[in-house]
Protein backbone atom coordinates (compact mmCIF):
# COMPACT_ATOMS: atom_id res chain seq x y z
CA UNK A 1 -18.28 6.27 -37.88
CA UNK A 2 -20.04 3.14 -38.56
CA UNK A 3 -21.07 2.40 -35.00
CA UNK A 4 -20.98 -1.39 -34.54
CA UNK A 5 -24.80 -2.14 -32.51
CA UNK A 6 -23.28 -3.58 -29.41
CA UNK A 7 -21.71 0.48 -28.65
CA UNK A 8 -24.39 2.04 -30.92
CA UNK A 9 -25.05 5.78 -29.44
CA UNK A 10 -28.66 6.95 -29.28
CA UNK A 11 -29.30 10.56 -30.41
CA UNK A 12 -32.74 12.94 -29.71
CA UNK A 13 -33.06 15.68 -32.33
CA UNK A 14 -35.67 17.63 -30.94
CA UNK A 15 -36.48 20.45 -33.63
CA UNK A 16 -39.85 21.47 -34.95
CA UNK A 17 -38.39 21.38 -38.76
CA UNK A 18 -39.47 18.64 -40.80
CA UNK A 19 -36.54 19.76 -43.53
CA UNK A 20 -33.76 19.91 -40.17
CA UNK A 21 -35.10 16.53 -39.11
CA UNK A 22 -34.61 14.81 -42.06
CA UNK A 23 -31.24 16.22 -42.96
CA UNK A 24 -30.04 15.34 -39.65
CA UNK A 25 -31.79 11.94 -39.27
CA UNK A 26 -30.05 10.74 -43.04
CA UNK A 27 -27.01 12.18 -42.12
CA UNK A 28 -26.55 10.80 -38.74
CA UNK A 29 -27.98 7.09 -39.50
CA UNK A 30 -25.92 7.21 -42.00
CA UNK A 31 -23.00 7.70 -39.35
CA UNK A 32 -23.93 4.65 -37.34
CA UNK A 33 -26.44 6.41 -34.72
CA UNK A 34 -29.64 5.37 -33.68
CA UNK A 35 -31.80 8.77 -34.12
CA UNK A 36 -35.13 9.35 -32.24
CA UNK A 37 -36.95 12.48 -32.95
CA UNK A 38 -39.62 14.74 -31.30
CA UNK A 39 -41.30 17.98 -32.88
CA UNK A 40 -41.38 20.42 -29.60
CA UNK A 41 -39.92 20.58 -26.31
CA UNK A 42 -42.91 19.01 -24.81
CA UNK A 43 -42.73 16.00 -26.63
CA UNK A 44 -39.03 15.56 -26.18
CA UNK A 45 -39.80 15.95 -21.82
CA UNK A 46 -42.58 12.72 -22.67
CA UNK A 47 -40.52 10.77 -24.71
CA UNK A 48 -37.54 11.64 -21.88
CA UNK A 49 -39.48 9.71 -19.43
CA UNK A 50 -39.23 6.59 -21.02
CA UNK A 51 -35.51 6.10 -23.16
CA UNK A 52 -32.30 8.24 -22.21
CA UNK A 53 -30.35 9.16 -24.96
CA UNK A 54 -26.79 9.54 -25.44
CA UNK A 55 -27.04 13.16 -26.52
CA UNK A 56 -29.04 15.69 -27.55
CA UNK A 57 -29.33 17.93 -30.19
CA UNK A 58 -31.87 20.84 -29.17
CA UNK A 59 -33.38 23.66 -31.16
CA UNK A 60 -34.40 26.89 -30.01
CA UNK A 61 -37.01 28.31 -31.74
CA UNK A 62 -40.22 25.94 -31.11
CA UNK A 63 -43.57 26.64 -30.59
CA UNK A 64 -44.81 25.57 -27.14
CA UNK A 65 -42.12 25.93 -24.45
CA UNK A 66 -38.40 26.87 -26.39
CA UNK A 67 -35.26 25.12 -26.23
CA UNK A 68 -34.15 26.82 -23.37
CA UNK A 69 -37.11 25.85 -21.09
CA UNK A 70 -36.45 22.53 -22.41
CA UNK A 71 -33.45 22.34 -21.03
CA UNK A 72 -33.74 23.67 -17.93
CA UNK A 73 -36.59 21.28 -17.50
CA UNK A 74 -34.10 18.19 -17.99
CA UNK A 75 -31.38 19.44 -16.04
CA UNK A 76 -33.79 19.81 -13.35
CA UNK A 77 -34.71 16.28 -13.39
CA UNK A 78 -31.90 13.81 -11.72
CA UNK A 79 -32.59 11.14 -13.87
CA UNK A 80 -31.63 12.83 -17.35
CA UNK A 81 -29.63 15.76 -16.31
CA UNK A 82 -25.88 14.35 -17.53
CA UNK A 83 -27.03 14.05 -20.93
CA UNK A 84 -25.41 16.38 -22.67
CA UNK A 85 -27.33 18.79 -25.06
CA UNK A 86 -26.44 20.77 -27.89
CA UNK A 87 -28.18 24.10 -29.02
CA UNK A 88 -29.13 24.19 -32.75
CA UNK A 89 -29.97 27.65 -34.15
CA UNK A 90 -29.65 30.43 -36.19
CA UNK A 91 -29.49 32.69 -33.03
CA UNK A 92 -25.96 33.71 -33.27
CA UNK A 93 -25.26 36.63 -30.95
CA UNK A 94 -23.27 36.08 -27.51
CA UNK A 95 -26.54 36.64 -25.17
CA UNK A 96 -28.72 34.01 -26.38
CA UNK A 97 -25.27 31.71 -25.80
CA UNK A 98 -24.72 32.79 -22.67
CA UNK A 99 -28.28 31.65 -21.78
CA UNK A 100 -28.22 28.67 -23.20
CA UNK A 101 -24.92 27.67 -21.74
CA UNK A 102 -26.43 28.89 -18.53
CA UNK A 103 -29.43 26.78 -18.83
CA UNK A 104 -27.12 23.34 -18.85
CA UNK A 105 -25.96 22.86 -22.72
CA UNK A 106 -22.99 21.71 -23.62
CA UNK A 107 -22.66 23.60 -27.13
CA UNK A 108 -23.62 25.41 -29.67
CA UNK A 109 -24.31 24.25 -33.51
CA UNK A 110 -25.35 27.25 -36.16
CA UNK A 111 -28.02 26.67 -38.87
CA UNK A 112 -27.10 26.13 -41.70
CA UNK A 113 -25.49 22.50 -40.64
CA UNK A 114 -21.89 21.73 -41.26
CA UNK A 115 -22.00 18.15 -41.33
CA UNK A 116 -18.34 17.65 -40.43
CA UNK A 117 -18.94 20.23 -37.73
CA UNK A 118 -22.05 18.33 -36.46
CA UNK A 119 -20.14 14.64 -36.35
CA UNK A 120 -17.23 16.40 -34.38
CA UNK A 121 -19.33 18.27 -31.96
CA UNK A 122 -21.15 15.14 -31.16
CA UNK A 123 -18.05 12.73 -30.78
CA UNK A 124 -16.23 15.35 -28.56
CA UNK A 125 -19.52 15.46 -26.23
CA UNK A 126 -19.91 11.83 -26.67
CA UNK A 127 -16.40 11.29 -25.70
CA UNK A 128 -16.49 14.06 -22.98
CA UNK A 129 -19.32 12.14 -21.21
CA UNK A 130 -17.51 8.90 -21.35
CA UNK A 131 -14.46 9.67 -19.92
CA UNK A 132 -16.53 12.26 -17.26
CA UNK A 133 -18.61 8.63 -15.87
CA UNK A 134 -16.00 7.29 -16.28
CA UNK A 135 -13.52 9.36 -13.94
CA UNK A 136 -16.72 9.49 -11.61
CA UNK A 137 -17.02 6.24 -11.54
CA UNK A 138 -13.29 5.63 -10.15
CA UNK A 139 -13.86 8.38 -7.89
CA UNK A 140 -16.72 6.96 -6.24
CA UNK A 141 -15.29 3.97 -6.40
CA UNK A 142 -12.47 4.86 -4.79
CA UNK A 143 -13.81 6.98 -1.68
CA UNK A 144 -16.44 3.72 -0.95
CA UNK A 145 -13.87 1.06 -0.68
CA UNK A 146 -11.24 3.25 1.08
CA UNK A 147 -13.92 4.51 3.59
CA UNK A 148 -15.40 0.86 4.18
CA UNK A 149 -12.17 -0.65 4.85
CA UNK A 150 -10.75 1.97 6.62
CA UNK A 151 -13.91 2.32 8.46
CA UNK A 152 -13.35 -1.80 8.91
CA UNK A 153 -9.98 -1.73 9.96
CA UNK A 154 -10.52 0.84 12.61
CA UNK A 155 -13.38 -1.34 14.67
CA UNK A 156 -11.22 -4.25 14.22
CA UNK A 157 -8.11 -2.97 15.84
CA UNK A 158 -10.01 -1.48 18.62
CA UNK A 159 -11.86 -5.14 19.52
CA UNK A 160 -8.51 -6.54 19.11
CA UNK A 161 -6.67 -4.47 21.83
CA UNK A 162 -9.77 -4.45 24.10
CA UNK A 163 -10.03 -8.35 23.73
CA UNK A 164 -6.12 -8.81 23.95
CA UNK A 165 -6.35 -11.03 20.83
CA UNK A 166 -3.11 -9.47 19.34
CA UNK A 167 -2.51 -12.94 17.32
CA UNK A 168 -5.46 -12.32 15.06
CA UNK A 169 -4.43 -8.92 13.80
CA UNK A 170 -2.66 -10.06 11.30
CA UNK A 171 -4.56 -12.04 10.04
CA UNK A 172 -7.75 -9.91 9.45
CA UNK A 173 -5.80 -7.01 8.14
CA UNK A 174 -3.94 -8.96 6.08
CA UNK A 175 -7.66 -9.99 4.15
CA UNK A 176 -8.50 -6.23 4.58
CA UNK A 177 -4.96 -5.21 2.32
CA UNK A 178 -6.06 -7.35 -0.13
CA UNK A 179 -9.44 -6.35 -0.31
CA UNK A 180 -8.33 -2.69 -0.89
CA UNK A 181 -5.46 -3.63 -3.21
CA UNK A 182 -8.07 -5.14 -5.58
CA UNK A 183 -10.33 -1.78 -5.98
CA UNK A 184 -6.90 0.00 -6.16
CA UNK A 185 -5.40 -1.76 -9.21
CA UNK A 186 -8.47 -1.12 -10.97
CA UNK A 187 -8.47 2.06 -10.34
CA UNK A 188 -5.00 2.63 -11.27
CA UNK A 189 -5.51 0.67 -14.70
CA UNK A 190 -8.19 2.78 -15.31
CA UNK A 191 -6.05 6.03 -14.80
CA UNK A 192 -3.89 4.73 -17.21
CA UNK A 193 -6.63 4.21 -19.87
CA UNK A 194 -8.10 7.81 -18.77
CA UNK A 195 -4.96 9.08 -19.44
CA UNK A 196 -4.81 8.02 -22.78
CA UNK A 197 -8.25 8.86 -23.81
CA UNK A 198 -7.54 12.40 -22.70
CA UNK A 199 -4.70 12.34 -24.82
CA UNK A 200 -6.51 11.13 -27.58
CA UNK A 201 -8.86 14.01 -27.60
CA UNK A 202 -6.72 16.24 -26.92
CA UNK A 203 -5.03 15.23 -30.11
CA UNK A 204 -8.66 14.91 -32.06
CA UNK A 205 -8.71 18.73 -30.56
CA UNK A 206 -5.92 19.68 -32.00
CA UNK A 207 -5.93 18.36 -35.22
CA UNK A 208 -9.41 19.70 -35.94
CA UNK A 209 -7.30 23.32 -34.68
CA UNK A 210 -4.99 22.10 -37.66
CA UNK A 211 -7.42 21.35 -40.53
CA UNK A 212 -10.01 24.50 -39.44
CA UNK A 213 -7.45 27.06 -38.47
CA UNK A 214 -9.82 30.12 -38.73
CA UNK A 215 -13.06 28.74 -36.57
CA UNK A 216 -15.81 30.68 -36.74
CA UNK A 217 -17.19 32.81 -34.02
CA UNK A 218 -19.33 30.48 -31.73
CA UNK A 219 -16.00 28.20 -32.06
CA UNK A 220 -13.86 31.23 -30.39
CA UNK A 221 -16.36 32.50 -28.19
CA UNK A 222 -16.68 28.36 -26.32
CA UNK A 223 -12.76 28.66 -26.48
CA UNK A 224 -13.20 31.11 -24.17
CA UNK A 225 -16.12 30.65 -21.98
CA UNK A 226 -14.52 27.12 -21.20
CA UNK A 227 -10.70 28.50 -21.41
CA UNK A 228 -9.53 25.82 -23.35
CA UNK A 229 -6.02 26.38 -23.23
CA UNK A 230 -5.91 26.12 -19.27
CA UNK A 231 -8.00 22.96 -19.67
CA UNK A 232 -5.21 21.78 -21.97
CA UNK A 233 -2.79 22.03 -19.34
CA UNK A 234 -5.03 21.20 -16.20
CA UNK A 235 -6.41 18.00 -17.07
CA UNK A 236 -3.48 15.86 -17.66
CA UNK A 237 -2.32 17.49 -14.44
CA UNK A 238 -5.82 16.08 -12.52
CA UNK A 239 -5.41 12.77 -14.00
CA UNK A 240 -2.09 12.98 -12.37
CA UNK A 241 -3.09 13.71 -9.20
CA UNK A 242 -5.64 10.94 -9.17
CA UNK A 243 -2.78 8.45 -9.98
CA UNK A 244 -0.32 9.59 -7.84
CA UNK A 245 -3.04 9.01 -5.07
CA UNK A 246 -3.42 5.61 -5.80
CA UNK A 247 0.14 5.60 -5.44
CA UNK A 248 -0.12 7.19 -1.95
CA UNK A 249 -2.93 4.53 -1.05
CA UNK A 250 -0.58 1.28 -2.34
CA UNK A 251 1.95 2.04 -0.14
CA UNK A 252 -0.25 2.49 2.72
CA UNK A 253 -1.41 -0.74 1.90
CA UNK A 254 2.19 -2.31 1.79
CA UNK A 255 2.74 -0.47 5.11
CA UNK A 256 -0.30 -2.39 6.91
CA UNK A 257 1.06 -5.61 5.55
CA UNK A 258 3.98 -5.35 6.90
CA UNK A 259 2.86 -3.84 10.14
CA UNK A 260 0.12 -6.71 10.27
CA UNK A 261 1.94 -9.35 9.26
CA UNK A 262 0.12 -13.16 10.55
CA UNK A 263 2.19 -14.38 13.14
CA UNK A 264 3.04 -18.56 13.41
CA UNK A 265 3.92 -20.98 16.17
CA UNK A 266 7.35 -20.06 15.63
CA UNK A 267 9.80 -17.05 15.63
CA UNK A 268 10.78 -15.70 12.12
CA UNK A 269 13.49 -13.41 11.21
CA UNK A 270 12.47 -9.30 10.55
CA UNK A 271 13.92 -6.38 9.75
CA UNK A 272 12.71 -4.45 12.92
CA UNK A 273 13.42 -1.04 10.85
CA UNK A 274 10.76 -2.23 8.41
CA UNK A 275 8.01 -2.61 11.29
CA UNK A 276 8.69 0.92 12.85
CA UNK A 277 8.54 2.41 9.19
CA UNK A 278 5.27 0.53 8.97
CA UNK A 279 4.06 2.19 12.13
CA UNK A 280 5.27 5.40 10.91
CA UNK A 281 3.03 5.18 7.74
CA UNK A 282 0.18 4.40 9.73
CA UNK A 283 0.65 7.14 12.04
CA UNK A 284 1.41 9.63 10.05
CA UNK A 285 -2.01 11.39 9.91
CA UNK A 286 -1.66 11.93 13.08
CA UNK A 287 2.12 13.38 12.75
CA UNK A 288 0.77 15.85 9.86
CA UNK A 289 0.92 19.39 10.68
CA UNK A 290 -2.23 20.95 12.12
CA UNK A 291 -4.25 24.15 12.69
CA UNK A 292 -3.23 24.47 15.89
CA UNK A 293 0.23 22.92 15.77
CA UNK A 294 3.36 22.27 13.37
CA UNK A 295 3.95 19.02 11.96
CA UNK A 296 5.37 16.74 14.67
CA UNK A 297 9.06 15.99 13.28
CA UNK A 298 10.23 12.10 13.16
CA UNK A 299 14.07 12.07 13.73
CA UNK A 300 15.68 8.40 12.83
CA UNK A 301 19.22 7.23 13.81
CA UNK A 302 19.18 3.79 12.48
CA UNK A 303 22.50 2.03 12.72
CA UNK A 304 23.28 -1.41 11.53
CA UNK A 305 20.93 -3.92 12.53
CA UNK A 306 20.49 -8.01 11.74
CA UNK A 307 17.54 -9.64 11.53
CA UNK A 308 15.58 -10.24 14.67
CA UNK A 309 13.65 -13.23 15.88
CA UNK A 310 10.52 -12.62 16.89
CA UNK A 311 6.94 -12.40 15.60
CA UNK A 312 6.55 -9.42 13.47
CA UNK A 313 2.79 -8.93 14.06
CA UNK A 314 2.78 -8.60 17.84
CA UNK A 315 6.22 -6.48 17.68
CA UNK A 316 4.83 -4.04 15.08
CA UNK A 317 2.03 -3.84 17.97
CA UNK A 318 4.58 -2.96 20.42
CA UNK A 319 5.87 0.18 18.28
CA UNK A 320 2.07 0.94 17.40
CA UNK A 321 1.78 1.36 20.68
CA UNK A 322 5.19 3.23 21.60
CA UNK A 323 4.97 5.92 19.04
CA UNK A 324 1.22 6.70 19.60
CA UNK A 325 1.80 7.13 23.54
CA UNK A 326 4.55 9.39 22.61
CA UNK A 327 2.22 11.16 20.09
CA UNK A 328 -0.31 11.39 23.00
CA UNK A 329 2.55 12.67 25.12
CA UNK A 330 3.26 15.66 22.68
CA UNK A 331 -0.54 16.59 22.06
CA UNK A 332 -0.75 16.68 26.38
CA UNK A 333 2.31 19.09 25.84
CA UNK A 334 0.96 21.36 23.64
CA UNK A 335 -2.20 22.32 25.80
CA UNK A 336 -2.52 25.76 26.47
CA UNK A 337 0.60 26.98 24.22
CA UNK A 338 0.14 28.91 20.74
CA UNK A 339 1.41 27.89 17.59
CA UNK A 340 4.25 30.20 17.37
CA UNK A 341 5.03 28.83 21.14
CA UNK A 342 4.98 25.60 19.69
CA UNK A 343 7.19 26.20 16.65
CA UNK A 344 9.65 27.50 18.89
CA UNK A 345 10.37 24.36 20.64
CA UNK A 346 8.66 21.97 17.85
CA UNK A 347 7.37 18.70 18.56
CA UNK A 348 9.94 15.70 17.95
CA UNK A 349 9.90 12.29 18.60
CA UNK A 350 13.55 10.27 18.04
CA UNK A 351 13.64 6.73 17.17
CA UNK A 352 17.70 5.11 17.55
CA UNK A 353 18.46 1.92 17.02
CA UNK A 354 21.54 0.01 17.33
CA UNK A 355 23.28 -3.20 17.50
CA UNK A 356 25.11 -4.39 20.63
CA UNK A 357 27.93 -7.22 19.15
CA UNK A 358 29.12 -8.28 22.94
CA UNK A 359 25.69 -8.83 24.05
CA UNK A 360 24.12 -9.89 20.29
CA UNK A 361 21.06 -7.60 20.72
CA UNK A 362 19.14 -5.25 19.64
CA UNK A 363 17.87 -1.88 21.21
CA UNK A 364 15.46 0.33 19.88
CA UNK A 365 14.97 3.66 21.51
CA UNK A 366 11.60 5.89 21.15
CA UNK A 367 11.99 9.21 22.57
CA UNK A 368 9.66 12.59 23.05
CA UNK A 369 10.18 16.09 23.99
CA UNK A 370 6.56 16.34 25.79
CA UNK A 371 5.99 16.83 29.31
CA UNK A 372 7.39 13.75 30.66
CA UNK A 373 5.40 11.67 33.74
CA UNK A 374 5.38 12.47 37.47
CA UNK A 375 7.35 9.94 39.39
CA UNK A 376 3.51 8.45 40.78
CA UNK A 377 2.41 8.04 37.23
CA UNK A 378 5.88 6.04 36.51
CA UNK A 379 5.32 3.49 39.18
CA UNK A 380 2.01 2.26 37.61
CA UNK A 381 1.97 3.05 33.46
CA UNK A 382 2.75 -0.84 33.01
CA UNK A 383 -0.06 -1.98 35.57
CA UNK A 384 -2.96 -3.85 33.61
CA UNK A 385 -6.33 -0.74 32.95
CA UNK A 386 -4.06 2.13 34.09
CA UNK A 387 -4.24 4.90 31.98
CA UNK A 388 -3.74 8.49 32.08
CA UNK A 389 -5.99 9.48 28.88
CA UNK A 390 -9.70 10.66 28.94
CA UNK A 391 -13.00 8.38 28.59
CA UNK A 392 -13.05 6.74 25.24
CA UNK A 393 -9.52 7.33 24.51
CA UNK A 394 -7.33 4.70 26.16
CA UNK A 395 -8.01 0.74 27.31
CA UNK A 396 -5.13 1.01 29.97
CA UNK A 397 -3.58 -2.19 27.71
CA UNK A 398 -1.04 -1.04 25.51
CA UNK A 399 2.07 -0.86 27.83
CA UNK A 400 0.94 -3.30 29.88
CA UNK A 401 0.44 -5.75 26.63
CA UNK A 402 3.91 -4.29 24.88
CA UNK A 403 5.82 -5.42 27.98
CA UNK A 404 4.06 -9.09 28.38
CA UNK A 405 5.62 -9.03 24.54
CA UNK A 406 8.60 -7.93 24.51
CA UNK A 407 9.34 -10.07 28.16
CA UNK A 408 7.28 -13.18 27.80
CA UNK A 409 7.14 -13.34 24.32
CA UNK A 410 10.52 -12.50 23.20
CA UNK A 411 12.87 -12.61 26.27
CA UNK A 412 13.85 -9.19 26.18
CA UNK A 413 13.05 -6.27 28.22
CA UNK A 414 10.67 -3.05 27.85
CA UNK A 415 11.81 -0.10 30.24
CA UNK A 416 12.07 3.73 30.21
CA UNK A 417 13.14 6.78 31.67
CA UNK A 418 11.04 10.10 32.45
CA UNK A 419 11.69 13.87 33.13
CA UNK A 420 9.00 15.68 34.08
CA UNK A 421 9.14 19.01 31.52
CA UNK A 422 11.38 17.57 29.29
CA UNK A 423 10.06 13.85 28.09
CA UNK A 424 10.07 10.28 27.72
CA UNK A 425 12.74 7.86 26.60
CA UNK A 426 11.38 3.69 26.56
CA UNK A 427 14.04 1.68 25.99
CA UNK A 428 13.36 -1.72 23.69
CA UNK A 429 16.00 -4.60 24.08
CA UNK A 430 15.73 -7.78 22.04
CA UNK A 431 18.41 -10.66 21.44
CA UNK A 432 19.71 -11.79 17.64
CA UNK A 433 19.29 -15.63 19.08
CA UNK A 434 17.12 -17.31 21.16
């Protein structure tokens, strides 16, 4: 091994043996470890208190409190209960495994030592632990920064529409993409590297299969007690996972730039299909099927559009605010009906789009199946603080803002049409040139 001292491991053999101590202490310095050593279980819990090894290799029979006290004495205590241990003893039947392996160990080594067998053992736990922290590590890692910024972007958009300071959306979300893309590619280079390791020991697994073809019994029965063959095939699958939800989060994050993009002084051209996508992503937690409801189904008829004029950031805000009124509209809809009522006539919201030559513009159609708005409520759903929605659950600013937009912003028009029982069409018009 030959452990260079900047990645030197530290070992504890804890064995009441003088004979065991020094085999193991030559043989492993030899290796490149840095061995400590206590006589009992009691003074391996005092010398615990003050260094944290690596590893440790534990023996059973000791005078004083045994090995397995021992270690269910450090795996009670939060500050030294990762380290991995491994049993040493001459105790071969399955019961006395069972309890150890019960009691927190990682493994089993039989007296007499194998030396190869010892070295292996300890790099596989070694490398176990490594690539467990490390996977932990990303994990953690992962959940903070998603939670903080989500938890950011959440408190942001709602002083935004309360304030009616649509112009600096873009701009802080913008800071908040990048601030998660940054904790993201780390993560997913360090997928990558997991992925490898895994193989790697998988490999150093398999070739020890090759070389010791007929293990012994202890070998066979930890095959078993950890199934080792479904681990095989279940942890490249995990690793997987974990990659394919960073995946899942970087295009979430692509979706929020493009939804927030910073608007200038002056009218750019967009893709208005890439804004309502945008939206879509965003949304679609809410559009996910759930316990008490089917997934609500997104229909598009896109045709042919050119790019628009406008500024993206406050027209993304228009369709934010379009598709999660319709959204609203469905979940109003639904009250009082079953899930098999709703599957029957499922949820759907349309979104058309199409280009108008003659008049060279743009209309963009959003329509629900919900319950649609009594002709009253029509009359006032673009007046500024009217709302229809509970405490805590609507400003009464979205239409009102969407129309002020689309009109004064962008010279087209905002409308809509209503059925009561059957839905809610609003109609988006925008011209190709100013």
């Amino acid at each position: 091994m030959n452990t260079s001292s900047t990645d030197q491991k530290t070992l504890l053999v804890v064995d009441d043996n003088p004979t065991n101590i020094k085999v193991l202490f030559n043989f492993l310095k030899e290796e490149g470890f840095k061995v400590l050593v206590a006589k009992d279980g009691l003074n391996a819990l005092e010398k615990l208190t003050s260094i944290q090894p690596d590893l440790i290799l534990l023996d059973i029979m000791m005078p004083g409190i045994d090995g397995f006290e021992t270690c269910h004495r450090i795996k009670e205590d939060p500050k030294i209960n990762t380290i991995p241990i491994i049993f040493m003893t001459a105790l071969a039947d399955a019961n006395n495994k069972v309890k150890g392996l019960s009691s927190g160990a990682v493994d089993y080594i039989t007296k007499p030592f194998q030396q190869e067998e010892v070295l292996a053992r300890i790099n596989l736990h070694l490398k176990l632990k490594s690539l467990t922290q490390e996977l932990a590590t990303v994990n953690a890692s992962l959940e903070q920064k998603v939670e903080e910024r989500t938890a950011e972007l959440k408190k942001a958009q709602s002083q935004l529409v309360l304030t009616e300071k649509m112009s600096s959306l873009g701009q802080l979300v913008a800071g908040i993409v990048h601030e998660i893309n940054n904790p993201v590619g780390f993560i997913a280079g360090n997928i990558a590297e997991a992925k490898n390791y895994a193989q790697d020991l998988i490999q150093l697994v398999q070739l020890y299969q090759e070389k010791y073809p007929e293990p012994d019994d202890d070998i066979l029965d930890e095959l078993e007690e950890i199934d080792f063959e479904y681990l095989l095939e279940d942890f490249p699958k995990l690793l997987k996972s974990m990659e394919e939800g960073t995946n899942r989060i970087t295009n979430i994050s692509q979706s929020m730039r493009t939804f927030s993009r910073a608007d200038s002084d002056q009218k750019v051209s967009f893709h208005c299909h890439d804004g309502i996508d945008s939206t879509i992503m965003i949304l679609r937690h809410r559009l996910k099927a759930k316990d008490y409801r089917p997934e609500i189904k997104i229909t598009k008829n896109y045709g042919e559009l050119p790019p628009v004029p406008c500024y993206p950031g406050q027209l993304n805000q228009v369709f934010m605010n379009l598709l999660a009124n319709a959204i609203d509209a469905l979940e109003d809809s639904n009250q009082g009906k079953s899930y098999e009522e709703i599957q029957n006539q499922p949820n759907e919201i349309e979104i058309a789009t199409s280009y108008d030559a003659d008049g060279n513009q743009v209309k963009i159609e959003i329509q629900d199946n919900g319950i649609g708005m009594k002709p009253d409520i029509q009359q006032k759903i673009f007046d500024y603080l009217f709302t229809t929605k509970g405490v805590n659950k609507g400003t009464g600013l979205g239409l009102a803002i969407s129309r002020e937009i689309i009109e004064d912003k962008h010279q087209g028009t905002l409308d809509f049409t209503s059925q009561l029982g059957q839905g809610t069409t609003f109609t988006l018009i925008l011209p190709v040139k100013e």
